[in-house]
Protein backbone atom coordinates (compact mmCIF):
# COMPACT_ATOMS: atom_id res chain seq x y z
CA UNK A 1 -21.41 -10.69 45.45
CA UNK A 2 -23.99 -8.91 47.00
CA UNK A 3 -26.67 -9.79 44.77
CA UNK A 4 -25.60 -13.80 45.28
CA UNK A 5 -25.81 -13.52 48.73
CA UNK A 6 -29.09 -12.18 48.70
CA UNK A 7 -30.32 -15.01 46.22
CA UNK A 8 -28.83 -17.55 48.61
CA UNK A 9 -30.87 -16.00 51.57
CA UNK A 10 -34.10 -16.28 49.91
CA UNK A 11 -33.91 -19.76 48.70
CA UNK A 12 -32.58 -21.17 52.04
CA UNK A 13 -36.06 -18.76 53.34
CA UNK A 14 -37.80 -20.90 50.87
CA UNK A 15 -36.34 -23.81 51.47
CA UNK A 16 -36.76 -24.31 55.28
CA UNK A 17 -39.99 -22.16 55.79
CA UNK A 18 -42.62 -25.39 55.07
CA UNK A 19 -40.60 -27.61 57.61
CA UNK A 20 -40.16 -25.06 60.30
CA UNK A 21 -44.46 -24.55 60.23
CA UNK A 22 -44.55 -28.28 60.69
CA UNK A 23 -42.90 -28.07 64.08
CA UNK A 24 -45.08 -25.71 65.58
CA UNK A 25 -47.08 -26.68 68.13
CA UNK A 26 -50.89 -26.46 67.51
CA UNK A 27 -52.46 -24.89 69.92
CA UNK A 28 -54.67 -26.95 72.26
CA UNK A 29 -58.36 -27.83 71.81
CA UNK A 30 -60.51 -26.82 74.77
CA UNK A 31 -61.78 -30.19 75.62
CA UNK A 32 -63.75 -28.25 78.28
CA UNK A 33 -66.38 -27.14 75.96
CA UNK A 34 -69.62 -28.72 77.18
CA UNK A 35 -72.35 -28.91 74.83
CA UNK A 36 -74.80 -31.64 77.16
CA UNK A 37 -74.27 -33.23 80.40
CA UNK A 38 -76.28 -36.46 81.65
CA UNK A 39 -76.66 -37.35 85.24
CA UNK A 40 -77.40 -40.73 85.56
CA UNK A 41 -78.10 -42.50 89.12
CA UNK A 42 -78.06 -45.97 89.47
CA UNK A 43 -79.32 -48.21 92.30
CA UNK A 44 -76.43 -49.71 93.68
CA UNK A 45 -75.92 -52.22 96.39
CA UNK A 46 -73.70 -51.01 99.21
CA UNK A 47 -71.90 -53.27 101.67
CA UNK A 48 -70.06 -52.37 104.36
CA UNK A 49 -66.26 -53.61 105.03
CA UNK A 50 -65.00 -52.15 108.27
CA UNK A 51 -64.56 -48.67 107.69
CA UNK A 52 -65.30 -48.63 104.33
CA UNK A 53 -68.29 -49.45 102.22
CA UNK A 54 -67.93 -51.42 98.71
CA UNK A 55 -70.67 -50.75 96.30
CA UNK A 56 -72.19 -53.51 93.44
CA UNK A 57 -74.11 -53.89 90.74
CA UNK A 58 -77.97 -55.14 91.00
CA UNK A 59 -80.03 -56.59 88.84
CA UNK A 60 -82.34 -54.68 87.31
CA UNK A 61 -81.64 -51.42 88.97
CA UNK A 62 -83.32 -48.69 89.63
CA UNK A 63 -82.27 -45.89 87.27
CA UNK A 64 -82.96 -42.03 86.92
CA UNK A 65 -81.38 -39.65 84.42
CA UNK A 66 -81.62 -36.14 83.67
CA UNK A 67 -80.15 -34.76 80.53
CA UNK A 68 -79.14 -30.81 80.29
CA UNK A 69 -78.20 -29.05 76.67
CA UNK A 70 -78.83 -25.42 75.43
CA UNK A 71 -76.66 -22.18 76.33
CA UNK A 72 -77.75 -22.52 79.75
CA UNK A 73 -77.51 -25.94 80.60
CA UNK A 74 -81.15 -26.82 81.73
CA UNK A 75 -83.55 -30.51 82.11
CA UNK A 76 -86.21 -30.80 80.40
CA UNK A 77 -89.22 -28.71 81.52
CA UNK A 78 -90.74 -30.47 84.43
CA UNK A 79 -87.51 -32.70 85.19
CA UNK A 80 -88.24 -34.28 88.65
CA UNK A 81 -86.21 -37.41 90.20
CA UNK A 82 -87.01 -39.20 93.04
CA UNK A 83 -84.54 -40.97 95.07
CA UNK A 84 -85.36 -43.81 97.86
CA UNK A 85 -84.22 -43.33 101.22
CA UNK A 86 -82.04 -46.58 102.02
CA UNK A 87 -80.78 -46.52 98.78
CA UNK A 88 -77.67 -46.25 97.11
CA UNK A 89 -77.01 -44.59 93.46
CA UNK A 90 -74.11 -44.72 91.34
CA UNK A 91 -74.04 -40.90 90.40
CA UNK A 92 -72.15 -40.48 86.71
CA UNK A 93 -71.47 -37.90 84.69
CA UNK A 94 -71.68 -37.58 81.17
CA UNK A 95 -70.60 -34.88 79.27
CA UNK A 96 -70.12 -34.26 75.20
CA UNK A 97 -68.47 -31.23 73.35
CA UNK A 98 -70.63 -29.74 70.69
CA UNK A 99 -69.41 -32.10 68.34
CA UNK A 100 -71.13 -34.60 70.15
CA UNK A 101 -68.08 -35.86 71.32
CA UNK A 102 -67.73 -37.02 74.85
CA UNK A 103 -65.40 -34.91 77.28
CA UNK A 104 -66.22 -36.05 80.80
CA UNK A 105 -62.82 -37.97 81.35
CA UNK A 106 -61.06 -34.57 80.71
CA UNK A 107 -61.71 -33.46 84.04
CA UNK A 108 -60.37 -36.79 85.54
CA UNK A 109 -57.53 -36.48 83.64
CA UNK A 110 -57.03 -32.84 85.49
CA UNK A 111 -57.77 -34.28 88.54
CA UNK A 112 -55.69 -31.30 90.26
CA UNK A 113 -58.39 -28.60 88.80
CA UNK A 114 -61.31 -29.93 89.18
CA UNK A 115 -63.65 -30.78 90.87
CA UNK A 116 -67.73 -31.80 91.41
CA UNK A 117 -69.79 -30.21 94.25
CA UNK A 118 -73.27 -31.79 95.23
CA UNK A 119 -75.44 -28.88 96.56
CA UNK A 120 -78.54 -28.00 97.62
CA UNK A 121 -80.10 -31.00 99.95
CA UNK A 122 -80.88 -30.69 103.50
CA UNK A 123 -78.10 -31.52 106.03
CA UNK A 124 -77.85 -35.02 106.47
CA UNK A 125 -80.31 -36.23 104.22
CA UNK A 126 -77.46 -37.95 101.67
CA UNK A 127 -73.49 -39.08 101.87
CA UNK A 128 -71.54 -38.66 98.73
CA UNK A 129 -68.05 -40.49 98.09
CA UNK A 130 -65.96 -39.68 95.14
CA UNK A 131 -65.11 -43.06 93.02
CA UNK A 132 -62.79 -41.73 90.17
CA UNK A 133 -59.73 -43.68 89.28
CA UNK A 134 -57.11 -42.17 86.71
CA UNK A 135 -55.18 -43.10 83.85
CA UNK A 136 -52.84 -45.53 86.02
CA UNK A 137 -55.94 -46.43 88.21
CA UNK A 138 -55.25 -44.15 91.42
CA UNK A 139 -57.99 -42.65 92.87
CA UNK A 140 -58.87 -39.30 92.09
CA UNK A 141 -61.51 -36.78 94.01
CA UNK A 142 -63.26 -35.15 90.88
CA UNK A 143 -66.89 -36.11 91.09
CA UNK A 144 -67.21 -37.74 87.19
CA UNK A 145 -68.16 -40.89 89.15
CA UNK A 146 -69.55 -41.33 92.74
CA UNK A 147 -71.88 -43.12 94.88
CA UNK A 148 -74.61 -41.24 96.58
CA UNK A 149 -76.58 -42.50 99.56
CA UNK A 150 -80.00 -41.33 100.37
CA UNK A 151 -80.40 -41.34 104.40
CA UNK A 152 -83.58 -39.66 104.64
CA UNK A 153 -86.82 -38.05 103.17
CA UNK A 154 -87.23 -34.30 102.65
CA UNK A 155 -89.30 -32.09 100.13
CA UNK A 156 -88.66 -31.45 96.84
CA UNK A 157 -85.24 -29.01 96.13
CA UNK A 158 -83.22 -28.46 93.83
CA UNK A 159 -80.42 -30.39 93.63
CA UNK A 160 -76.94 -28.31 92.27
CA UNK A 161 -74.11 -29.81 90.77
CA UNK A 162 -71.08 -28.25 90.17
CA UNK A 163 -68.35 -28.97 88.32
CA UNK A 164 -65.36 -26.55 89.32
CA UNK A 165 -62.26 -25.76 87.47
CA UNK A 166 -59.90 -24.30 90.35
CA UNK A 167 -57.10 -22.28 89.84
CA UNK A 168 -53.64 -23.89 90.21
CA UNK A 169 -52.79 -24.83 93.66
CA UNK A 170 -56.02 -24.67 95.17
CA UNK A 171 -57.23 -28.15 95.09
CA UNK A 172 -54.53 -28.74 97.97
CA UNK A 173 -57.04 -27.41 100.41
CA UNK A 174 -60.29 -29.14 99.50
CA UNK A 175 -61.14 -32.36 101.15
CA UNK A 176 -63.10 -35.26 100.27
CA UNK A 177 -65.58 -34.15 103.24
CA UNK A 178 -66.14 -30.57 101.08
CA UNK A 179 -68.45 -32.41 98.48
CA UNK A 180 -71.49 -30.50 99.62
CA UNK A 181 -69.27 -27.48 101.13
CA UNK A 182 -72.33 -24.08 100.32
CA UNK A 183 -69.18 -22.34 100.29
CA UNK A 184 -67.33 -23.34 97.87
CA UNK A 185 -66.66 -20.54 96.27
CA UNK A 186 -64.01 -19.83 98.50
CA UNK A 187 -61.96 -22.28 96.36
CA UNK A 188 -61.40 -19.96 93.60
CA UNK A 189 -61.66 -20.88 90.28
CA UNK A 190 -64.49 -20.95 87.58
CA UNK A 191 -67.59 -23.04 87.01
CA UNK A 192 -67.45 -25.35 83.85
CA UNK A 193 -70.85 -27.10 84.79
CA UNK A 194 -73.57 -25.41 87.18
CA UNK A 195 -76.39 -27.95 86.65
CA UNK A 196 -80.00 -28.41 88.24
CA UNK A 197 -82.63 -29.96 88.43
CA UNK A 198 -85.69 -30.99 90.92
CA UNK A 199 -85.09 -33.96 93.56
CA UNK A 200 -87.00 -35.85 95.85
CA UNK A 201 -86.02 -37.69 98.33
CA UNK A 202 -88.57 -40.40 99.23
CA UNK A 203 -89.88 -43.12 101.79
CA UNK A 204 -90.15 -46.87 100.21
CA UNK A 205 -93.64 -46.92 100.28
CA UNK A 206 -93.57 -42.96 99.62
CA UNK A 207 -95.78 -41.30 96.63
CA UNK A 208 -94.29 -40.95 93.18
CA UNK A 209 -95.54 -37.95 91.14
């Protein structure tokens, strides 16, 4: 009897093994994994409706991109962009995995981690406003899409932007108005994108080099 009961153990072991592995969840890709990210600005127009602005398409805009790839995320040597004061640029992200795939909509998607910090340029030489929309078209502060404003000239810097994944919770206390906060460390989290590259903000009839 013993013996039979053992038999009966095994096959039912046998039997139900394969379709228990099928249920198991499989663990989740890190869609995270940035292998390039492209800035692109484009010239926008910008039109103001009472205490907001609306921005539109031009025609044949102006348009400046910087591409970053390698282990450390840099431009091309000698990557300089020049933005015109008075102007407005559609600032988009675009990030791929190292497939090639592209990955920037994850961090909308997990709009309560993340989220983009535009560093580096002299106080009150540009305005930023976040322009994400999720899934179910509520707008989202992440900084995969925004419109940056050029107010005034300055020397050449170098312009930071940082993609932050926050820790749970933290995103409570961060503000549209923190977009440039130089301390924004203090929300704690991790970098997934620290990118840079050289900016210049110019006059209309400034040089171009």
């Amino acid at each position: 009897m013993k013996q039979i009961n053992i038999f009966i153990l095994a096959i039912s072991i046998l039997f139900f093994a394969p379709s228990c592995s099928k249920d198991d969840p499989i663990p989740e890709e890190d869609q995270e994994e940035v292998g390039t990210a492209t800035l692109t600005f484009t010239e926008v127009e910008r039109e103001a409706h009472g205490d907001h602005y609306d921005y539109n398409d031009i025609t044949d805009p102006e348009i400046e991109e910087v591409k970053f790839e390698g282990k450390d995320m840099l431009p091309p040597v000698d990557a300089h962009l020049h933005l015109e004061v008075g102007k407005t640029y559609r600032l988009e992200l675009l990030a791929t995995d190292f497939a090639g795939r592209e990955t920037q909509q994850t961090f909308v998607s997990r709009a309560d981690i993340h989220q983009a910090f535009i560093l580096g340029a002299e106080a009150g030489s540009l305005e930023y406003v976040y322009a994400d929309r999720n899934a179910d078209n509520q707008r989202v502060n992440v900084g995969v899409t925004g419109y940056l404003t050029v107010l005034k000239e300055t020397n050449t810097f170098t312009l930071r932007y940082v993609m932050r994944h926050l820790n749970p919770g933290v995103k409570d206390n961060i503000t549209a108005a923190d977009w440039n906060n130089i301390n924004f460390t203090q929300f704690t989290g991790a970098n997934d994108l620290d990118l840079k590259v050289a900016v210049h903000l110019v006059s209309e009839d400034g040089h171009h080099h």
